[in-house]
PDB file of N, CA and C in Angstrom:
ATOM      1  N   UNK A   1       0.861  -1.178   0.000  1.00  0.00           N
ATOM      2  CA  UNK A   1       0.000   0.000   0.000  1.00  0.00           C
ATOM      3  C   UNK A   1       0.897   1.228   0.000  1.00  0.00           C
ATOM      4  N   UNK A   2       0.346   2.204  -0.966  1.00  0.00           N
ATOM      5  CA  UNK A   2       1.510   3.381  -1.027  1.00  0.00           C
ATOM      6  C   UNK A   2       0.624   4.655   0.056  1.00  0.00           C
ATOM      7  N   UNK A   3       1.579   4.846   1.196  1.00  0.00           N
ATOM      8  CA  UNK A   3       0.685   5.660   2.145  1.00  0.00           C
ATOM      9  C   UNK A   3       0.509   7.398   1.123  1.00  0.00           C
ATOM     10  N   UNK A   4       1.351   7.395   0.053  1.00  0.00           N
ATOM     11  CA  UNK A   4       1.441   8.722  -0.394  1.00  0.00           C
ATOM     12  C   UNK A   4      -0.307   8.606  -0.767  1.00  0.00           C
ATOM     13  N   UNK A   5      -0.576   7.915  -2.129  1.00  0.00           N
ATOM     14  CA  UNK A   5      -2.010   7.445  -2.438  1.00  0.00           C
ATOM     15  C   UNK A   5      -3.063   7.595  -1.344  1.00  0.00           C
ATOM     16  N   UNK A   6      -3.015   7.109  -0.305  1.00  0.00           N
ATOM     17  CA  UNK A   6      -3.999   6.971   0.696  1.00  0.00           C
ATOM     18  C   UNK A   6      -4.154   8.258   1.188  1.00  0.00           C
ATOM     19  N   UNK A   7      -2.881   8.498   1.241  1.00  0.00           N
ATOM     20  CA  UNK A   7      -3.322  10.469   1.639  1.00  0.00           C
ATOM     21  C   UNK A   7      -3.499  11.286   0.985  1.00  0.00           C
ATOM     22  N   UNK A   8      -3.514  11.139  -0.105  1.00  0.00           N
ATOM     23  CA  UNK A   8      -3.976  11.925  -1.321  1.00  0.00           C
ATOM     24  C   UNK A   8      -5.570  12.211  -1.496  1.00  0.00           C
ATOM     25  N   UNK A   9      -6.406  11.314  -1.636  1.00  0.00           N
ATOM     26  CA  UNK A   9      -7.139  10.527  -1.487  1.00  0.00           C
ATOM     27  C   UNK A   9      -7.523  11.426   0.088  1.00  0.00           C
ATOM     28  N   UNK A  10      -7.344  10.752   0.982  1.00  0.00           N
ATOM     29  CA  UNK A  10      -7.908  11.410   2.214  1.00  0.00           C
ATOM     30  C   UNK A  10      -7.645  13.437   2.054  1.00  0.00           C
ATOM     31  N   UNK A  11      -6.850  13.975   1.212  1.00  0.00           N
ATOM     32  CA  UNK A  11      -6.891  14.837   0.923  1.00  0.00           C
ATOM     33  C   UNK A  11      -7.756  15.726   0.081  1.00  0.00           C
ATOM     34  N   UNK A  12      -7.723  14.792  -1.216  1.00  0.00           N
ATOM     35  CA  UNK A  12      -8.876  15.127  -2.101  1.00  0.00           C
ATOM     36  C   UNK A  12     -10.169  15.284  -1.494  1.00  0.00           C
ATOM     37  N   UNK A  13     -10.814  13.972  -0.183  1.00  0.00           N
ATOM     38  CA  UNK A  13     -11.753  14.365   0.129  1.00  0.00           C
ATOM     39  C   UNK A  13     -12.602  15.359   1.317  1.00  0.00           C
ATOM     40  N   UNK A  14     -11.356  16.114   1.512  1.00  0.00           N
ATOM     41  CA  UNK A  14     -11.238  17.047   2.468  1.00  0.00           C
ATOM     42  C   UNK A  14     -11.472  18.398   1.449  1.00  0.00           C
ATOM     43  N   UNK A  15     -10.323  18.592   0.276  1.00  0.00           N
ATOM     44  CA  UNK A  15     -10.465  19.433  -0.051  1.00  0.00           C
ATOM     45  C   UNK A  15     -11.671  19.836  -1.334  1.00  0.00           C
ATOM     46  N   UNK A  16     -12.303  18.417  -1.708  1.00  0.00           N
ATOM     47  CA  UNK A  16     -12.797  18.430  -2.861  1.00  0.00           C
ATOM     48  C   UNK A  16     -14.376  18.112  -2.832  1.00  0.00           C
ATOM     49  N   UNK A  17     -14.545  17.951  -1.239  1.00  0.00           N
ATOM     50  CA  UNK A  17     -15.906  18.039  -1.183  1.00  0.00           C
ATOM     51  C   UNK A  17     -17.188  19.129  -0.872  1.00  0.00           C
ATOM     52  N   UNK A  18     -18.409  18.873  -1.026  1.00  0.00           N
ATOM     53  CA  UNK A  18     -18.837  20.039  -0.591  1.00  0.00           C
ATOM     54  C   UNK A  18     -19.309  20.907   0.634  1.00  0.00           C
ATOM     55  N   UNK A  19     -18.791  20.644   1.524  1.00  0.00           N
ATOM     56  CA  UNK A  19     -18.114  20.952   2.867  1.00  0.00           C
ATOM     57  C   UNK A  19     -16.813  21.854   2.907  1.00  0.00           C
ATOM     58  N   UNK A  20     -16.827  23.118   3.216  1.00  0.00           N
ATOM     59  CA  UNK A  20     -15.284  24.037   3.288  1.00  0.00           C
ATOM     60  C   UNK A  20     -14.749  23.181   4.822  1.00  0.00           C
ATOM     61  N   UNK A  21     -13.421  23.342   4.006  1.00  0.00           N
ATOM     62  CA  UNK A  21     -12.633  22.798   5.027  1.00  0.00           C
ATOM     63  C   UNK A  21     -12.671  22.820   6.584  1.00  0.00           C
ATOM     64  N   UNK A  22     -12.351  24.500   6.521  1.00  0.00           N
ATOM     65  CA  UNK A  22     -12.399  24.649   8.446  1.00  0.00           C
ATOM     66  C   UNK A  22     -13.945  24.084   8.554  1.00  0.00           C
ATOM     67  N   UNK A  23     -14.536  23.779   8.303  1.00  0.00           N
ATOM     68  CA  UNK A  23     -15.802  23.310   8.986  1.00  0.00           C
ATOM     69  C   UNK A  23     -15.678  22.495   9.326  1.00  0.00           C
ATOM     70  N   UNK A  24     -14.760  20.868   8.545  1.00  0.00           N
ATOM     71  CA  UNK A  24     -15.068  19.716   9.102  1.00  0.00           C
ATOM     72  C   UNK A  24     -13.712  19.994   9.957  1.00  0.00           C
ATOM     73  N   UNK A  25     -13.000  20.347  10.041  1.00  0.00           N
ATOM     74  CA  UNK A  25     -11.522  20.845  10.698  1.00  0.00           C
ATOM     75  C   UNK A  25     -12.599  20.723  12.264  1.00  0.00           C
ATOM     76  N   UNK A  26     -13.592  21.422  12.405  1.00  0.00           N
ATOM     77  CA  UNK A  26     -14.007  21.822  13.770  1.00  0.00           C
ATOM     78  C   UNK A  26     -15.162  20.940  14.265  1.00  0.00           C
ATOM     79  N   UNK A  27     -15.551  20.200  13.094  1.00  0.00           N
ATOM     80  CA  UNK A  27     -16.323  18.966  13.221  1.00  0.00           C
ATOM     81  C   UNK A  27     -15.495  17.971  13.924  1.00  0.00           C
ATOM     82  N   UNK A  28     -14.228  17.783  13.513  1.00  0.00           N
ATOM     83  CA  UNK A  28     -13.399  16.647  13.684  1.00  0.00           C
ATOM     84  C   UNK A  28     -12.546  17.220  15.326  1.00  0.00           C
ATOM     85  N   UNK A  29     -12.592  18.179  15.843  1.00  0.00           N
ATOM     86  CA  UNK A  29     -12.086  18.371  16.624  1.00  0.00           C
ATOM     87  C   UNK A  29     -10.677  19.066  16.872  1.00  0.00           C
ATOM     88  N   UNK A  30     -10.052  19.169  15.236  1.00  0.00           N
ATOM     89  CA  UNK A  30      -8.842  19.276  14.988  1.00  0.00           C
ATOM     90  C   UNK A  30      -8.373  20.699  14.818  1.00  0.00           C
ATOM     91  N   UNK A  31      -7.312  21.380  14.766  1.00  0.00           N
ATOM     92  CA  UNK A  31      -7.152  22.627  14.588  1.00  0.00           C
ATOM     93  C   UNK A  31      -7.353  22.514  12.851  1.00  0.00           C
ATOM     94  N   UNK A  32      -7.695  23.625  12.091  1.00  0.00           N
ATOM     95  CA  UNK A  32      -7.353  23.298  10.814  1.00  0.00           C
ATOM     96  C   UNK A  32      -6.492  23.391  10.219  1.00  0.00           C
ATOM     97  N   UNK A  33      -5.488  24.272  10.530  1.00  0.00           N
ATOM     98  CA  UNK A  33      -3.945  23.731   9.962  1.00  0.00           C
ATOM     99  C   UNK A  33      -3.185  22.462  10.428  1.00  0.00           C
ATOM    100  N   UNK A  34      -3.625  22.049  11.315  1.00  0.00           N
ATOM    101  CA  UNK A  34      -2.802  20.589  11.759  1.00  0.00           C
ATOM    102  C   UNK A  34      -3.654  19.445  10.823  1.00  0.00           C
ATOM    103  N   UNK A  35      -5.241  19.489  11.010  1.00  0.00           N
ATOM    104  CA  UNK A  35      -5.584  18.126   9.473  1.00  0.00           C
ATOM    105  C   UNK A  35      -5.454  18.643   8.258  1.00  0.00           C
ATOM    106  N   UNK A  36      -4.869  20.062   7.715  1.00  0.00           N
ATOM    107  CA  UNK A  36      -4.475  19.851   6.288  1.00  0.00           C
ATOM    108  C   UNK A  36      -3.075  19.671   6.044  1.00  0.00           C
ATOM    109  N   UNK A  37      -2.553  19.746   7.385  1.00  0.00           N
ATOM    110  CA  UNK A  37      -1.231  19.001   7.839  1.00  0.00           C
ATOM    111  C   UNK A  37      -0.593  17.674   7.441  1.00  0.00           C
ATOM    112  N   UNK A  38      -1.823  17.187   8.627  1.00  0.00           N
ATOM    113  CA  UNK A  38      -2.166  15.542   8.489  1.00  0.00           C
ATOM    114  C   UNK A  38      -2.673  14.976   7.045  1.00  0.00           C
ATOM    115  N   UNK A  39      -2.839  15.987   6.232  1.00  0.00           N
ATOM    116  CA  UNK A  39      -3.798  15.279   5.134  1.00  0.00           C
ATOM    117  C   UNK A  39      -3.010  15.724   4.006  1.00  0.00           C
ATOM    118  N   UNK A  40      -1.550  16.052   4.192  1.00  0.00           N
ATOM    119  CA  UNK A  40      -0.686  16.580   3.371  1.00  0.00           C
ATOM    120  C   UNK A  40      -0.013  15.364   3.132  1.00  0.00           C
ATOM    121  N   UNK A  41       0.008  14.892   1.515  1.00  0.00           N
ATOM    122  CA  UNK A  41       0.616  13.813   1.282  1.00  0.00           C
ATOM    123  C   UNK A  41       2.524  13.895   1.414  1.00  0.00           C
ATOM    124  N   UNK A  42       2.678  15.498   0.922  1.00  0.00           N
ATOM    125  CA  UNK A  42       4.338  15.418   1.032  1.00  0.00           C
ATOM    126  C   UNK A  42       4.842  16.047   2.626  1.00  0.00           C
ATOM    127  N   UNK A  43       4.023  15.846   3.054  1.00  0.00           N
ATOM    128  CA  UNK A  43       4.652  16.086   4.542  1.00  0.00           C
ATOM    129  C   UNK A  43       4.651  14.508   5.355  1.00  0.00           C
ATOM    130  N   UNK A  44       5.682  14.445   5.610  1.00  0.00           N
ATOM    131  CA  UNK A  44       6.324  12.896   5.973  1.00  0.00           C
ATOM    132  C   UNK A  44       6.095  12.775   7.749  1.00  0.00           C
ATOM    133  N   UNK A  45       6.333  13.900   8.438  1.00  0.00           N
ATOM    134  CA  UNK A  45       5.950  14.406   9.869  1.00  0.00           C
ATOM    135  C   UNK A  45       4.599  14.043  10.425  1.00  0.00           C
ATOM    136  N   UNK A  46       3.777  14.387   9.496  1.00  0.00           N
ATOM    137  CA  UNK A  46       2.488  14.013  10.300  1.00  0.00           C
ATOM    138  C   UNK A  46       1.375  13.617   9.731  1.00  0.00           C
ATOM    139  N   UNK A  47       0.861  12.619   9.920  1.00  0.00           N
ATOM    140  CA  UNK A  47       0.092  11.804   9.400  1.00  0.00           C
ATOM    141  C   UNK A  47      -1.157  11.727  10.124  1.00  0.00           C
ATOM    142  N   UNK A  48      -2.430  11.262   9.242  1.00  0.00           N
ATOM    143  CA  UNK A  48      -3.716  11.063   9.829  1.00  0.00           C
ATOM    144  C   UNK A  48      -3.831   9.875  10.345  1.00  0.00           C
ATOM    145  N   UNK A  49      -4.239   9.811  11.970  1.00  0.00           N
ATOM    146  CA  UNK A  49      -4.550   8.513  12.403  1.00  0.00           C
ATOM    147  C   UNK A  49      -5.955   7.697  12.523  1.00  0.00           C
ATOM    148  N   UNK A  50      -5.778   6.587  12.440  1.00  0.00           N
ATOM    149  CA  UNK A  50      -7.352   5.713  11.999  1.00  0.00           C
ATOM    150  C   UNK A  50      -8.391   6.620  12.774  1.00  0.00           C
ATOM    151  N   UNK A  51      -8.261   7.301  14.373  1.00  0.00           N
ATOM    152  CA  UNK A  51      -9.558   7.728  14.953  1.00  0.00           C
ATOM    153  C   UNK A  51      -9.975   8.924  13.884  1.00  0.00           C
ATOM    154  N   UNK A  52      -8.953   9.662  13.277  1.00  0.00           N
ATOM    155  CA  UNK A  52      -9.045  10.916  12.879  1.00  0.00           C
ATOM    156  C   UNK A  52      -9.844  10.717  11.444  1.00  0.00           C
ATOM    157  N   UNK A  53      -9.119   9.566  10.783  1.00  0.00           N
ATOM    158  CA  UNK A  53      -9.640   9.146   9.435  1.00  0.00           C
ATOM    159  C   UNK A  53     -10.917   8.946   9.792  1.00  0.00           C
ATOM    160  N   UNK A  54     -11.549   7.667  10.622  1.00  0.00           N
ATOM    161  CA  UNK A  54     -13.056   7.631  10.700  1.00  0.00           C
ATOM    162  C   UNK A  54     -13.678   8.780  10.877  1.00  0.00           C
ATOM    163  N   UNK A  55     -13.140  10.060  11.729  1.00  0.00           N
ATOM    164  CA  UNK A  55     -13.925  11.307  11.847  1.00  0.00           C
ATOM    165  C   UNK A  55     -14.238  11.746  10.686  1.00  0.00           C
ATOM    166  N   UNK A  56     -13.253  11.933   9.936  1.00  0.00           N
ATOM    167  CA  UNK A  56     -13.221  12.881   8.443  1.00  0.00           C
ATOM    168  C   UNK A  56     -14.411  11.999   7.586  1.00  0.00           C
ATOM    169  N   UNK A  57     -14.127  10.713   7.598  1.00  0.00           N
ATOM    170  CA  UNK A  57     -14.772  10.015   6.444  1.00  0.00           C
ATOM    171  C   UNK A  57     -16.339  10.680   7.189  1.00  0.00           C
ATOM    172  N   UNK A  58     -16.934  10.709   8.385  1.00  0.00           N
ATOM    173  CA  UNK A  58     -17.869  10.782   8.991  1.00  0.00           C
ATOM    174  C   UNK A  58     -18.557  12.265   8.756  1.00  0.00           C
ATOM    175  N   UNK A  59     -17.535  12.869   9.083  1.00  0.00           N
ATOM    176  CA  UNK A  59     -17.907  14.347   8.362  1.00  0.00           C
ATOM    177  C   UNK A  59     -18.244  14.413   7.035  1.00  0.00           C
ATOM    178  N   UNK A  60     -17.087  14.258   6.564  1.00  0.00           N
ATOM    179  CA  UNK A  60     -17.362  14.775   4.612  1.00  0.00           C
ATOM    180  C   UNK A  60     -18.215  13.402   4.044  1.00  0.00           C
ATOM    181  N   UNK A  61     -19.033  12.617   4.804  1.00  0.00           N
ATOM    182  CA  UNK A  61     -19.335  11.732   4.001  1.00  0.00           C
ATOM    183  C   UNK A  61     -18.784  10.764   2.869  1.00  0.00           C
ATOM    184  N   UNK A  62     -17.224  11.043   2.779  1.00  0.00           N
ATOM    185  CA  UNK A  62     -16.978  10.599   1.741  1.00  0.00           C
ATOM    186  C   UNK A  62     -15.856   8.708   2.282  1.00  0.00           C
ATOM    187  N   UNK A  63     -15.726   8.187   1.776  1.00  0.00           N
ATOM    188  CA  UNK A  63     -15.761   6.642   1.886  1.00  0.00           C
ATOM    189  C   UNK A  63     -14.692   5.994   1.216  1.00  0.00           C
ATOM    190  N   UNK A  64     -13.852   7.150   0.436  1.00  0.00           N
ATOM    191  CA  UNK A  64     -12.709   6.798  -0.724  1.00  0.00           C
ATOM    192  C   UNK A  64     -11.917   6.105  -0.036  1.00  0.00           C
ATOM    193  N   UNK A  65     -11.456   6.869   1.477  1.00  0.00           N
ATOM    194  CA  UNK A  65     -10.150   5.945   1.628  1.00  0.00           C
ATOM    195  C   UNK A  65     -10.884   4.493   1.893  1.00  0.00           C
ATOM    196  N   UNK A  66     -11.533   4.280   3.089  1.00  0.00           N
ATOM    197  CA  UNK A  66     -11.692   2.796   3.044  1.00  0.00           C
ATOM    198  C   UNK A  66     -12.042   1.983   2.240  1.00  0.00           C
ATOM    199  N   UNK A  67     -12.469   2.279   0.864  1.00  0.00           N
ATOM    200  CA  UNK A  67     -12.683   1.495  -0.435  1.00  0.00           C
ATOM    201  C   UNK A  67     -11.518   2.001  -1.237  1.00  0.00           C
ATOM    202  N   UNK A  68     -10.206   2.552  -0.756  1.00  0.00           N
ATOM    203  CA  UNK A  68      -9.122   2.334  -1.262  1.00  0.00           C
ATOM    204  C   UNK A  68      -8.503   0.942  -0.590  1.00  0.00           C
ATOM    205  N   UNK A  69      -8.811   1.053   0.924  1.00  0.00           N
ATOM    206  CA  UNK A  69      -7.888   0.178   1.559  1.00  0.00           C
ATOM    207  C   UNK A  69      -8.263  -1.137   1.113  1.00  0.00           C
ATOM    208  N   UNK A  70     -10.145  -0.938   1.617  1.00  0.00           N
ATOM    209  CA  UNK A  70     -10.367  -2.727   1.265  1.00  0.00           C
ATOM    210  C   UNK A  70      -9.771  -3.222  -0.441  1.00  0.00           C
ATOM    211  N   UNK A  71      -9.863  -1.981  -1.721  1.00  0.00           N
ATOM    212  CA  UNK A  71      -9.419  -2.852  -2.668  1.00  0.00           C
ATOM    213  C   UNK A  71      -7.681  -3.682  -2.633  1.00  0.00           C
ATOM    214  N   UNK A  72      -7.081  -2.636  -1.701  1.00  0.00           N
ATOM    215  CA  UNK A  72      -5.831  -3.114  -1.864  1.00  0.00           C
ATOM    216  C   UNK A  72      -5.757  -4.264  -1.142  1.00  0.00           C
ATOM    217  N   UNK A  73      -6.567  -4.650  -0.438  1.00  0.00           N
ATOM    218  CA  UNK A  73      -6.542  -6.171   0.098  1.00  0.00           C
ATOM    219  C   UNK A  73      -7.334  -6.994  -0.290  1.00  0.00           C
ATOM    220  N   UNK A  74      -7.842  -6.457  -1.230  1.00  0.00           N
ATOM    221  CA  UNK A  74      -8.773  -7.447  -2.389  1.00  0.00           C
ATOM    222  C   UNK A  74     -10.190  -7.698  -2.291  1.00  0.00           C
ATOM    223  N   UNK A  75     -10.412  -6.830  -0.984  1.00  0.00           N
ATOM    224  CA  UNK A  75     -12.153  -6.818  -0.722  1.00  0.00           C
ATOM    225  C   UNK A  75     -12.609  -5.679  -1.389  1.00  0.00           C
ATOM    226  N   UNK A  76     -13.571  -5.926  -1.276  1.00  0.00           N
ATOM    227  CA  UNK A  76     -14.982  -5.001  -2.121  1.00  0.00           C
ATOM    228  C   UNK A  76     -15.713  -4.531  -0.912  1.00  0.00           C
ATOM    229  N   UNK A  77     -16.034  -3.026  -1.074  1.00  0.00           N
ATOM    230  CA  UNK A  77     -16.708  -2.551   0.188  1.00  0.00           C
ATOM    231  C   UNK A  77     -17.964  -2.283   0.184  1.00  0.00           C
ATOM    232  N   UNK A  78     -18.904  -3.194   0.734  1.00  0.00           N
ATOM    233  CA  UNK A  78     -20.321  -3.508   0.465  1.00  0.00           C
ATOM    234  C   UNK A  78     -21.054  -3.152   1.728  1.00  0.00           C
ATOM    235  N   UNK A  79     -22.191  -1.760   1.798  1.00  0.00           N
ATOM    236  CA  UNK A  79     -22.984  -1.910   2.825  1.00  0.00           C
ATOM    237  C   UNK A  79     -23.710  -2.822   3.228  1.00  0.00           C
ATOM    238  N   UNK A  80     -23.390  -2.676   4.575  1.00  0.00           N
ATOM    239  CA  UNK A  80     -24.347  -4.001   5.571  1.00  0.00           C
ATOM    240  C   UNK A  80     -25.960  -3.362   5.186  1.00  0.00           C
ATOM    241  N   UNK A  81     -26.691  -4.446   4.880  1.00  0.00           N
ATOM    242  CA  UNK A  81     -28.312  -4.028   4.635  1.00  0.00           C
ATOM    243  C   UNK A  81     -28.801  -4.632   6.316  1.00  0.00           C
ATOM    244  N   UNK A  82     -29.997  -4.151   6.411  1.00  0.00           N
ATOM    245  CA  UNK A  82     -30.669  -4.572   7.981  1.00  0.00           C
ATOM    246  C   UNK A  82     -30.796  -5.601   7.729  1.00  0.00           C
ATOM    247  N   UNK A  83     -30.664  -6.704   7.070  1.00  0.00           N
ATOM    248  CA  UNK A  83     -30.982  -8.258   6.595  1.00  0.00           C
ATOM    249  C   UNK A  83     -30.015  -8.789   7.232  1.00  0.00           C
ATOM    250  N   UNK A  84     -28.489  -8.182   6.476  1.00  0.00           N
ATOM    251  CA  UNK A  84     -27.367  -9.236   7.147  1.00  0.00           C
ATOM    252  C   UNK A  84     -27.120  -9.713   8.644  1.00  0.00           C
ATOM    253  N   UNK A  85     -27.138 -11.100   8.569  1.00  0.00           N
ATOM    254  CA  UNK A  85     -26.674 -11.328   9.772  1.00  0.00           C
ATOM    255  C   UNK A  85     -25.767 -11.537  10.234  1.00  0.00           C
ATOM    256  N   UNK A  86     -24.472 -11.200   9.285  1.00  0.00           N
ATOM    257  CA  UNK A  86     -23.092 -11.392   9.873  1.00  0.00           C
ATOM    258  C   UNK A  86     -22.730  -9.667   9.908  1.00  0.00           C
ATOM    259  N   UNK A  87     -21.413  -9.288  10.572  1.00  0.00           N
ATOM    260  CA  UNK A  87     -21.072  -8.010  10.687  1.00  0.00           C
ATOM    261  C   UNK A  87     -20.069  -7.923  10.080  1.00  0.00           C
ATOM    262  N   UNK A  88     -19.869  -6.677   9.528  1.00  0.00           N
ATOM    263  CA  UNK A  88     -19.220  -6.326   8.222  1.00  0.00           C
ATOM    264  C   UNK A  88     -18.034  -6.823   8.695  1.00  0.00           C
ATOM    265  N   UNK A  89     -17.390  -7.132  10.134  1.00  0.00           N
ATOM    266  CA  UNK A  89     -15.151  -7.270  10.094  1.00  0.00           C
ATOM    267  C   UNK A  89     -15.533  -8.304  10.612  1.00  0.00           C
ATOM    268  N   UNK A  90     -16.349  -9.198  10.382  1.00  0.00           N
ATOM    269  CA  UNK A  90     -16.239 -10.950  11.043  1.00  0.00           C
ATOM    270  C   UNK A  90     -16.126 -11.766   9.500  1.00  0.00           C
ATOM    271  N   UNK A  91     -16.369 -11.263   8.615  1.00  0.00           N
ATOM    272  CA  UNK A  91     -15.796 -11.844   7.287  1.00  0.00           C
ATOM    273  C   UNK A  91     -15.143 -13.166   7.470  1.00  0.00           C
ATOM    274  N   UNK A  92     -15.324 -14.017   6.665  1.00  0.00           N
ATOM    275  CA  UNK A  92     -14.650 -14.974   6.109  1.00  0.00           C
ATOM    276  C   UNK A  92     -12.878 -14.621   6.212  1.00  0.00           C
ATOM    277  N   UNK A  93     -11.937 -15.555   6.844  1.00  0.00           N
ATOM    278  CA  UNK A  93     -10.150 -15.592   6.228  1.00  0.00           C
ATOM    279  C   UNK A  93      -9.713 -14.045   7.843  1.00  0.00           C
ATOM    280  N   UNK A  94     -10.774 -13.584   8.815  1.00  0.00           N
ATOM    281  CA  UNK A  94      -9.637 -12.745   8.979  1.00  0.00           C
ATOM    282  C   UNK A  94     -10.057 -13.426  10.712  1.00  0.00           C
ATOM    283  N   UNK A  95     -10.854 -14.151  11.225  1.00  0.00           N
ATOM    284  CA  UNK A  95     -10.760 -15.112  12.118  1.00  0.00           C
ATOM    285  C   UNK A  95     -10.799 -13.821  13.578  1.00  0.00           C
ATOM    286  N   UNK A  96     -11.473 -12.861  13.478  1.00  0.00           N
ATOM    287  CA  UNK A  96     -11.907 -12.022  14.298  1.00  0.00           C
ATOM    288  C   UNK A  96     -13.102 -11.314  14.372  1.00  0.00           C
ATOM    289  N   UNK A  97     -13.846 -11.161  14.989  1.00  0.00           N
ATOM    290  CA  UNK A  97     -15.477 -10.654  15.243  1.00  0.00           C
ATOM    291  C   UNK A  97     -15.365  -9.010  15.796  1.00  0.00           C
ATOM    292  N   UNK A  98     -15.776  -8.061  15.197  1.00  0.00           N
ATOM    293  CA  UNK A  98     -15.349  -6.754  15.935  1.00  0.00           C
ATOM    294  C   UNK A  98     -16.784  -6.096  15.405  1.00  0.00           C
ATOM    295  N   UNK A  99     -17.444  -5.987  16.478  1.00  0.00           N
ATOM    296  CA  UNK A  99     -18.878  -5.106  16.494  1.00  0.00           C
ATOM    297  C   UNK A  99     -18.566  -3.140  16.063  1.00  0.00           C
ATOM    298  N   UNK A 100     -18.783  -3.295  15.307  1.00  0.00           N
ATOM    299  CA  UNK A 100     -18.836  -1.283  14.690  1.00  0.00           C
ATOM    300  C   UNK A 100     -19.456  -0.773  15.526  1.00  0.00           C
TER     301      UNK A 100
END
């Protein structure tokens, strides 16, 4: 996995959605120069961490990175419907049960 890509990507959907930035900046809790910091692919110093990523994706609605990650591990990222009865990270091959 190329972390440059993934933050690109978590960048694009910071900067490219329709949400201005400092908004989700203060949604997420974060100062807003430190997550366009964090969301700076050529800055090697500081990086976005998973709590911060779920915030952002949560804010901007947007879903890119984790249907970047699952393709790079070869899954397909499919909403749970109220039907399913298994939970989306108890999957088949990864031999762990983790309630969302």
């Amino acid at each position: 996995m190329h972390a440059y890509d993934l933050t690109r990507i978590i960048q694009q959907s910071i900067l490219e959605g329709g949400k201005p930035a400092k908004v989700i900046a203060e949604e997420i809790g974060k100062p807003y120069s430190t997550m366009l910091r964090e969301a700076n692919p050529f800055d090697t110093t500081a990086k976005v961490g998973v709590e911060t990523l779920m915030d952002l994706m949560k804010a901007t609605g947007n879903l890119a990175p984790l249907r970047y990650m699952a393709a790079k591990f070869g899954y397909d990222l499919v909403r749970k419907t109220e039907t399913a009865t298994e939970d989306v990270f108890s999957g088949a091959g990864n031999g762990y049960s983790v309630n969302a």
